[in-house]
C-alpha atoms as a PDB file:
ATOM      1  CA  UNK A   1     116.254 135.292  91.068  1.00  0.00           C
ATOM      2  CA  UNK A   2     116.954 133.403  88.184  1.00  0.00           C
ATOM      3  CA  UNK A   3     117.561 129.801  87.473  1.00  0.00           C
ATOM      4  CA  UNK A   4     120.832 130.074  85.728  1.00  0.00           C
ATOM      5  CA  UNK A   5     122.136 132.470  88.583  1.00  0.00           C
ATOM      6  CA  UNK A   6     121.225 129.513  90.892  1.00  0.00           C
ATOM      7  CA  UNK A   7     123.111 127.373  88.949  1.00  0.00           C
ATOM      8  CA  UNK A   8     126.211 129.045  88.999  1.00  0.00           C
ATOM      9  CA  UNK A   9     126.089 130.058  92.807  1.00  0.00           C
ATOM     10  CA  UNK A  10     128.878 129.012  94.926  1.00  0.00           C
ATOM     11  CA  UNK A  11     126.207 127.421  97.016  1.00  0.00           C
ATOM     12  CA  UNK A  12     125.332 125.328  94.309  1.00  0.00           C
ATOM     13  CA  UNK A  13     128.159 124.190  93.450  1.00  0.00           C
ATOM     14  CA  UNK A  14     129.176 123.696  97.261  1.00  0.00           C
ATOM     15  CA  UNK A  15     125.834 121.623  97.142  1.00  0.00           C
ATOM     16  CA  UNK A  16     126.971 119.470  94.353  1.00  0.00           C
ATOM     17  CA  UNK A  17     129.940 118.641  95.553  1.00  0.00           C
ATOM     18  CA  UNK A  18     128.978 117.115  98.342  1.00  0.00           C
ATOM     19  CA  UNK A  19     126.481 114.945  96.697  1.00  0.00           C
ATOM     20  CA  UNK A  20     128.740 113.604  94.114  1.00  0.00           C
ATOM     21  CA  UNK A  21     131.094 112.938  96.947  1.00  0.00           C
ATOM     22  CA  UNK A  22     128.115 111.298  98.713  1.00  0.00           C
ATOM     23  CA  UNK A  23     127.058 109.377  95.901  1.00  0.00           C
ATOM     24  CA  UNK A  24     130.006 107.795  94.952  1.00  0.00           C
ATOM     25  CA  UNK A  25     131.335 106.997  98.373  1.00  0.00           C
ATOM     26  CA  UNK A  26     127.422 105.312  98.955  1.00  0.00           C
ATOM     27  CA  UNK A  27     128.310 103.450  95.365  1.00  0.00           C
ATOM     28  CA  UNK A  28     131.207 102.082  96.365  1.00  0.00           C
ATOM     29  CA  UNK A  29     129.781 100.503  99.785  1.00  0.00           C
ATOM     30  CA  UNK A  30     126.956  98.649  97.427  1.00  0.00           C
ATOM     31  CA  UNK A  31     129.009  97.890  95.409  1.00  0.00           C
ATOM     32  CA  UNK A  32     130.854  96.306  97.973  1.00  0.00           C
ATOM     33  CA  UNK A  33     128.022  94.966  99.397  1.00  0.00           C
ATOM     34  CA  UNK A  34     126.955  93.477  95.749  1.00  0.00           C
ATOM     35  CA  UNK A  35     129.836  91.466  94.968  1.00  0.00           C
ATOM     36  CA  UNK A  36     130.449  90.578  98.231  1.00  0.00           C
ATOM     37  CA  UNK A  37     126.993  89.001  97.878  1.00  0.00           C
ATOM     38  CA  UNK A  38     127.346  87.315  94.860  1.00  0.00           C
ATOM     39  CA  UNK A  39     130.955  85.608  96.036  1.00  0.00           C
ATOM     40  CA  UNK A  40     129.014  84.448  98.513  1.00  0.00           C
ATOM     41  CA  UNK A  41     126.437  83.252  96.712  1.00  0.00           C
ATOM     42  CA  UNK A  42     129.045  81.382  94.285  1.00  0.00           C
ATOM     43  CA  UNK A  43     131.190  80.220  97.283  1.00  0.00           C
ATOM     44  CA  UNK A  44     127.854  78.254  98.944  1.00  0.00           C
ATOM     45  CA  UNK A  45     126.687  77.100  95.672  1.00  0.00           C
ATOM     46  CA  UNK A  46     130.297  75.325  95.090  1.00  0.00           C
ATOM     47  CA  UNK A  47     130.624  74.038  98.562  1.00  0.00           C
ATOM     48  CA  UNK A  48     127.662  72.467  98.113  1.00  0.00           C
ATOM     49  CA  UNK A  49     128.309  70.672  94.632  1.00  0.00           C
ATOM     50  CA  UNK A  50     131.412  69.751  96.207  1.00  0.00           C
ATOM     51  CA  UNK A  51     129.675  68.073  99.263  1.00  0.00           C
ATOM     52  CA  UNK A  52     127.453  66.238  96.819  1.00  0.00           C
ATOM     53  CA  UNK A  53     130.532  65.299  94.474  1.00  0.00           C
ATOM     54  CA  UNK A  54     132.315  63.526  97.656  1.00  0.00           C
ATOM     55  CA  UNK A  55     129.413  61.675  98.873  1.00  0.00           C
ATOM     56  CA  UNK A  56     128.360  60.480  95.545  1.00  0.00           C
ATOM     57  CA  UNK A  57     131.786  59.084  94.428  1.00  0.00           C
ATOM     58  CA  UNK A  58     132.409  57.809  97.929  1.00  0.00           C
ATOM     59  CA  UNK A  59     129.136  55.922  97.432  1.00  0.00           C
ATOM     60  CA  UNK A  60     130.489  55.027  94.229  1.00  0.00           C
ATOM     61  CA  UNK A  61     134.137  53.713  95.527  1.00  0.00           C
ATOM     62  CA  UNK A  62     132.854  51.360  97.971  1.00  0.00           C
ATOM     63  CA  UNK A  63     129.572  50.088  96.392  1.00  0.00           C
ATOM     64  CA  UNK A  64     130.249  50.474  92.843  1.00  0.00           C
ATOM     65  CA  UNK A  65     128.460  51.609  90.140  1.00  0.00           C
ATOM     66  CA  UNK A  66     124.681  50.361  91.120  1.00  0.00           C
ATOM     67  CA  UNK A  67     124.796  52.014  94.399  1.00  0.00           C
ATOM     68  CA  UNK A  68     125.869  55.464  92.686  1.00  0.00           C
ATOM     69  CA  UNK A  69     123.064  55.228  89.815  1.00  0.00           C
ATOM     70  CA  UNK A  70     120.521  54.259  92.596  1.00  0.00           C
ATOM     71  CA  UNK A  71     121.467  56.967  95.021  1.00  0.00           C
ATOM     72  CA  UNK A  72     121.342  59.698  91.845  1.00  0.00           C
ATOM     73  CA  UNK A  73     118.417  58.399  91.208  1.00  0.00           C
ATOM     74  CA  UNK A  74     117.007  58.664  94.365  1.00  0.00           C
ATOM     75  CA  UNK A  75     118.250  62.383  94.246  1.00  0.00           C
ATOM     76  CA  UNK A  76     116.877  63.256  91.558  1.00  0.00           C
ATOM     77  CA  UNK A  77     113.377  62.388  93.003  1.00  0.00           C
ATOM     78  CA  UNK A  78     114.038  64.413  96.092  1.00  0.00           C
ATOM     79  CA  UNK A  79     111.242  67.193  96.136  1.00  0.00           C
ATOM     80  CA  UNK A  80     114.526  69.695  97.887  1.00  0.00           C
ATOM     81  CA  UNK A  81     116.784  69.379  95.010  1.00  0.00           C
ATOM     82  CA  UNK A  82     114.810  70.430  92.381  1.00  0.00           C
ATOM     83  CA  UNK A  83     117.490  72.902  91.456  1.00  0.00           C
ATOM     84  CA  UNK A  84     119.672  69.838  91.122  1.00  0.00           C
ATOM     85  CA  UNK A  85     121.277  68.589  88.272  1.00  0.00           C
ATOM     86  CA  UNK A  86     123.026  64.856  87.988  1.00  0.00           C
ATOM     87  CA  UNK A  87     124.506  63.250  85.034  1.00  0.00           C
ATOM     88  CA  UNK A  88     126.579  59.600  85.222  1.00  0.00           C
ATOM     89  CA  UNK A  89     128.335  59.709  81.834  1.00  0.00           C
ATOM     90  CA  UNK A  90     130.190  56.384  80.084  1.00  0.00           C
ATOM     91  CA  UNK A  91     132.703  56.944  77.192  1.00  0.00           C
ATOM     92  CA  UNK A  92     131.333  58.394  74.035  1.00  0.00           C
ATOM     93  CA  UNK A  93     129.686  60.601  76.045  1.00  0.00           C
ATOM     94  CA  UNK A  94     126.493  58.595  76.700  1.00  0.00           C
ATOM     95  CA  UNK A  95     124.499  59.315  79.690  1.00  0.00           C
ATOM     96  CA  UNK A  96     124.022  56.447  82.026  1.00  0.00           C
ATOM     97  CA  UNK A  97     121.699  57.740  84.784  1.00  0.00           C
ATOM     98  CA  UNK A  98     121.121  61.361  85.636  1.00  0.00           C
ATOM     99  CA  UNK A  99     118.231  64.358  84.605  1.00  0.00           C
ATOM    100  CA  UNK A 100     120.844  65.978  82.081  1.00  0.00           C
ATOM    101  CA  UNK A 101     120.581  64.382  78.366  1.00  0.00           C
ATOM    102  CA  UNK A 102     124.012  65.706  77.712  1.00  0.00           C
ATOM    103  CA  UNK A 103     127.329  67.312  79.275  1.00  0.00           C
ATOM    104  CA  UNK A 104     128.985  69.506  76.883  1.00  0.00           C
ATOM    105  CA  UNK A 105     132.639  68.867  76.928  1.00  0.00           C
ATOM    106  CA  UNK A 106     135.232  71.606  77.577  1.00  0.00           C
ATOM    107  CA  UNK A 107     135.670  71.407  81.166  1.00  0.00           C
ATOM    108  CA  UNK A 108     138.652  73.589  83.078  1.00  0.00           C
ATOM    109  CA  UNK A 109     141.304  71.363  84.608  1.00  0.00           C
ATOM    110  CA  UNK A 110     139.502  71.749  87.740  1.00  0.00           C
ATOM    111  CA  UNK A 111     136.352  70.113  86.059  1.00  0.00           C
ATOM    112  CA  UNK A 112     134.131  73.373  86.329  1.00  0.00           C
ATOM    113  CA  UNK A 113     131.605  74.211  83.119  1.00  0.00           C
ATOM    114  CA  UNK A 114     128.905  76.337  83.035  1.00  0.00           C
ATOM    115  CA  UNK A 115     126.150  76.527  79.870  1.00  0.00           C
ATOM    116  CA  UNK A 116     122.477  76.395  79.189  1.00  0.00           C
ATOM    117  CA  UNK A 117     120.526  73.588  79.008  1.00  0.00           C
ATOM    118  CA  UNK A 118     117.250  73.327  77.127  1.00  0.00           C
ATOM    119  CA  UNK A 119     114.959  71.054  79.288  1.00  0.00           C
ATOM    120  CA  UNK A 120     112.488  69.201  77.818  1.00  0.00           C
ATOM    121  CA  UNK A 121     111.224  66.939  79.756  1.00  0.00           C
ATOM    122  CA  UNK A 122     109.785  69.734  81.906  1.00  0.00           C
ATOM    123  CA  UNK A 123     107.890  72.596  80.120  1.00  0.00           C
ATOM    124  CA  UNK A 124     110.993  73.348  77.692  1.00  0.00           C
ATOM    125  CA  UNK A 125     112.485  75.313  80.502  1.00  0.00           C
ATOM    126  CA  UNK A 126     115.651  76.667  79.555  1.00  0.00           C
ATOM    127  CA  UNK A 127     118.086  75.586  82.692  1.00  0.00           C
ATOM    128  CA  UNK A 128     121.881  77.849  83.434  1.00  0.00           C
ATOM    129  CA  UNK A 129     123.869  75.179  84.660  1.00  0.00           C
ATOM    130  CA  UNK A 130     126.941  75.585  87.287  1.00  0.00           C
ATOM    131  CA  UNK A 131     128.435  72.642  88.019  1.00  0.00           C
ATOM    132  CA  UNK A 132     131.669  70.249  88.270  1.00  0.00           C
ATOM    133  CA  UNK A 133     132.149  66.973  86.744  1.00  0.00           C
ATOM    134  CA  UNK A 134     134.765  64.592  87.928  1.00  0.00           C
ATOM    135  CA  UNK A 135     136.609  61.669  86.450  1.00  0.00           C
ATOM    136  CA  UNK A 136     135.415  57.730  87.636  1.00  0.00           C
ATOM    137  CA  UNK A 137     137.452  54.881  87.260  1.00  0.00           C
ATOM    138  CA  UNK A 138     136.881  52.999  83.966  1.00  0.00           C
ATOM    139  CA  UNK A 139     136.310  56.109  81.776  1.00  0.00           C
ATOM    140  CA  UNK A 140     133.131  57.865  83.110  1.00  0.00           C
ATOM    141  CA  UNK A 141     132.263  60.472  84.644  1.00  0.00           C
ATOM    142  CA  UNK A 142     129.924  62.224  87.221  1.00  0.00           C
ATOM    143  CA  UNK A 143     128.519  65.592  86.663  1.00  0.00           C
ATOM    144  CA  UNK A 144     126.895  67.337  89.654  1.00  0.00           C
ATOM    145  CA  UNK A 145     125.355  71.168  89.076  1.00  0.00           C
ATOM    146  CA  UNK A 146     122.930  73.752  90.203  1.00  0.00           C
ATOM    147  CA  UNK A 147     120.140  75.518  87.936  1.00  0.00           C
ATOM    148  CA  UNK A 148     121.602  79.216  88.636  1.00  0.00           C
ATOM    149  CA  UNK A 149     118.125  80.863  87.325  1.00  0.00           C
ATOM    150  CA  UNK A 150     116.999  82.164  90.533  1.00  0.00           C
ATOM    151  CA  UNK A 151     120.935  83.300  91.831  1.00  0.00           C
ATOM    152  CA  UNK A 152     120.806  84.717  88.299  1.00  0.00           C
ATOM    153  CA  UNK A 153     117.710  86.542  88.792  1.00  0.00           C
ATOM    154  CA  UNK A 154     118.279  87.625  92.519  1.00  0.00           C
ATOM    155  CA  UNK A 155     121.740  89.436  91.034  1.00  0.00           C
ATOM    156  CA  UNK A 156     119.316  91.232  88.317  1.00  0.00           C
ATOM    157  CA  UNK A 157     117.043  92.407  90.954  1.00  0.00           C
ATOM    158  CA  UNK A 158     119.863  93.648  92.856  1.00  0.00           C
ATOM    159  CA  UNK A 159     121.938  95.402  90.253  1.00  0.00           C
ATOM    160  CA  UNK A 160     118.411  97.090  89.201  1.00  0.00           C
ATOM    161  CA  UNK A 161     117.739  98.255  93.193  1.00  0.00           C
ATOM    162  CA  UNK A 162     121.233  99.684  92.999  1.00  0.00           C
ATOM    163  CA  UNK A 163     120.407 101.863  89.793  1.00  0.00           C
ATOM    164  CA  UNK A 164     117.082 103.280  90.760  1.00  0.00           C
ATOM    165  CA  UNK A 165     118.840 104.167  94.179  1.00  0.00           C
ATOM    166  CA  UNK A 166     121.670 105.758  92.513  1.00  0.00           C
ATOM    167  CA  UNK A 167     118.907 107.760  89.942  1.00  0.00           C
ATOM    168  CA  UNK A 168     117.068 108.709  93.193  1.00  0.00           C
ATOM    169  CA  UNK A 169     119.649 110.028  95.183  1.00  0.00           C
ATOM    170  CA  UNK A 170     121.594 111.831  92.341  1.00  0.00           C
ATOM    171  CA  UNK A 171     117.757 113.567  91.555  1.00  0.00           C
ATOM    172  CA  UNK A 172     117.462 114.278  95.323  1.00  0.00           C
ATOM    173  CA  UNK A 173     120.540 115.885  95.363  1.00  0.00           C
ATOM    174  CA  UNK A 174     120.204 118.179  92.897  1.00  0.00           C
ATOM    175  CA  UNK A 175     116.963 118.768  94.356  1.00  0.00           C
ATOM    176  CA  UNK A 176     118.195 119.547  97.518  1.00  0.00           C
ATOM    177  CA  UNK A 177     121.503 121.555  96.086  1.00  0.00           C
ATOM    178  CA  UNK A 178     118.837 124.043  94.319  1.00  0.00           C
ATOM    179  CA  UNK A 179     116.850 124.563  97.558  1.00  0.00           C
ATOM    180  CA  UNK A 180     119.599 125.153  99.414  1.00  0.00           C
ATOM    181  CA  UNK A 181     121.231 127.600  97.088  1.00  0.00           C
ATOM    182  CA  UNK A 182     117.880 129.559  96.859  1.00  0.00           C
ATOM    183  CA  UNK A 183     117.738 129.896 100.603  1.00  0.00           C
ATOM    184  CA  UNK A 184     121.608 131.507 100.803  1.00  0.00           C
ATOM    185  CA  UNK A 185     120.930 133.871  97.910  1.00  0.00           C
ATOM    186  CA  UNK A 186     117.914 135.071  99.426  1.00  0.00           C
ATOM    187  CA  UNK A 187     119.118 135.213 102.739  1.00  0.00           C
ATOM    188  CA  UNK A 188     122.168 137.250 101.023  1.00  0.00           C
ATOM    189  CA  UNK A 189     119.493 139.491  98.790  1.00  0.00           C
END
């Protein structure tokens, strides 16, 4: 029996059917399963800045400005929020208090940004910021953000884990197709 009548059995073909409709109905549930993921991810991480932006300006509308530089402060010193970045800026873009040097400008209307941020004051770390500023009164402005490297990294993992299962099951299949094909020809020899 040869390998290109294998091929072009019925059997085969039967075979390969199935798997691609197999595959690609497995492909779309990760998939699902991936971006569900990440909006969740993004959802929790935004909740979360959002928390932190109401508490901090609260702070800062009934104690003034003092009590919001001391309680950033005191954040930023917070073992847990490592992943946390603060930035109290005053007009001409000057940072008052905060572990960001600078807050690039360009925000959406609905104060979002999202950029790198070369870190130097700890190993020269390079840091992907998500975060939202929002306006003060008297012209500055708080900036409150997450260092996305590990959600960054956990999506990499996961898109990679979803390509070597995809290569393995399309190689299985076809692995499986030719066995079964041999097994009806003989059977019909």
């Amino acid at each position: 029996m040869m390998l290109l009548e294998l091929l072009r059995s019925s059997t085969f073909r039967l075979a390969i059917a199935y798997m691609v409709l197999f595959v690609g109905s497995v492909l779309l549930l990760l998939a699902f399963l991936y971006w569900s993921n990440l909006a969740f991810m993004t959802r929790q991480t935004d909740h979360s800045i959002n928390s932190e932006l109401s508490t901090l300006t609260e702070t800062y509308h009934k104690h003034g400005m003092q009590a919001l530089t001391s309680s950033v402060n005191m954040r930023i010193n917070d073992a847990e929020r490592d992943n946390s970045v603060y930035a109290i800026i005053r007009p001409g873009n000057r940072v008052v208090a905060g572990n960001l040097q600078a807050v690039p400008h360009g925000a959406g209307n609905d104060g979002w940004l999202n950029f790198s941020y070369g870190d130097n004051d700890n190993g020269g770390r390079t840091l992907q910021v998500h975060g939202r500023r929002v306006n003060l009164v008297d012209d500055h402005y708080l900036f409150v953000g997450r260092d996305m490297r590990a959600s960054i990294a956990l999506t990499q993992v996961n898109g990679k884990a979803l390509l070597w299962g995809l290569i393995i099951m399309v190689v299985l299949g076809l692995f499986g197709g030719v066995i079964m094909s041999r097994r009806v020809l003989r059977y019909l020899e």
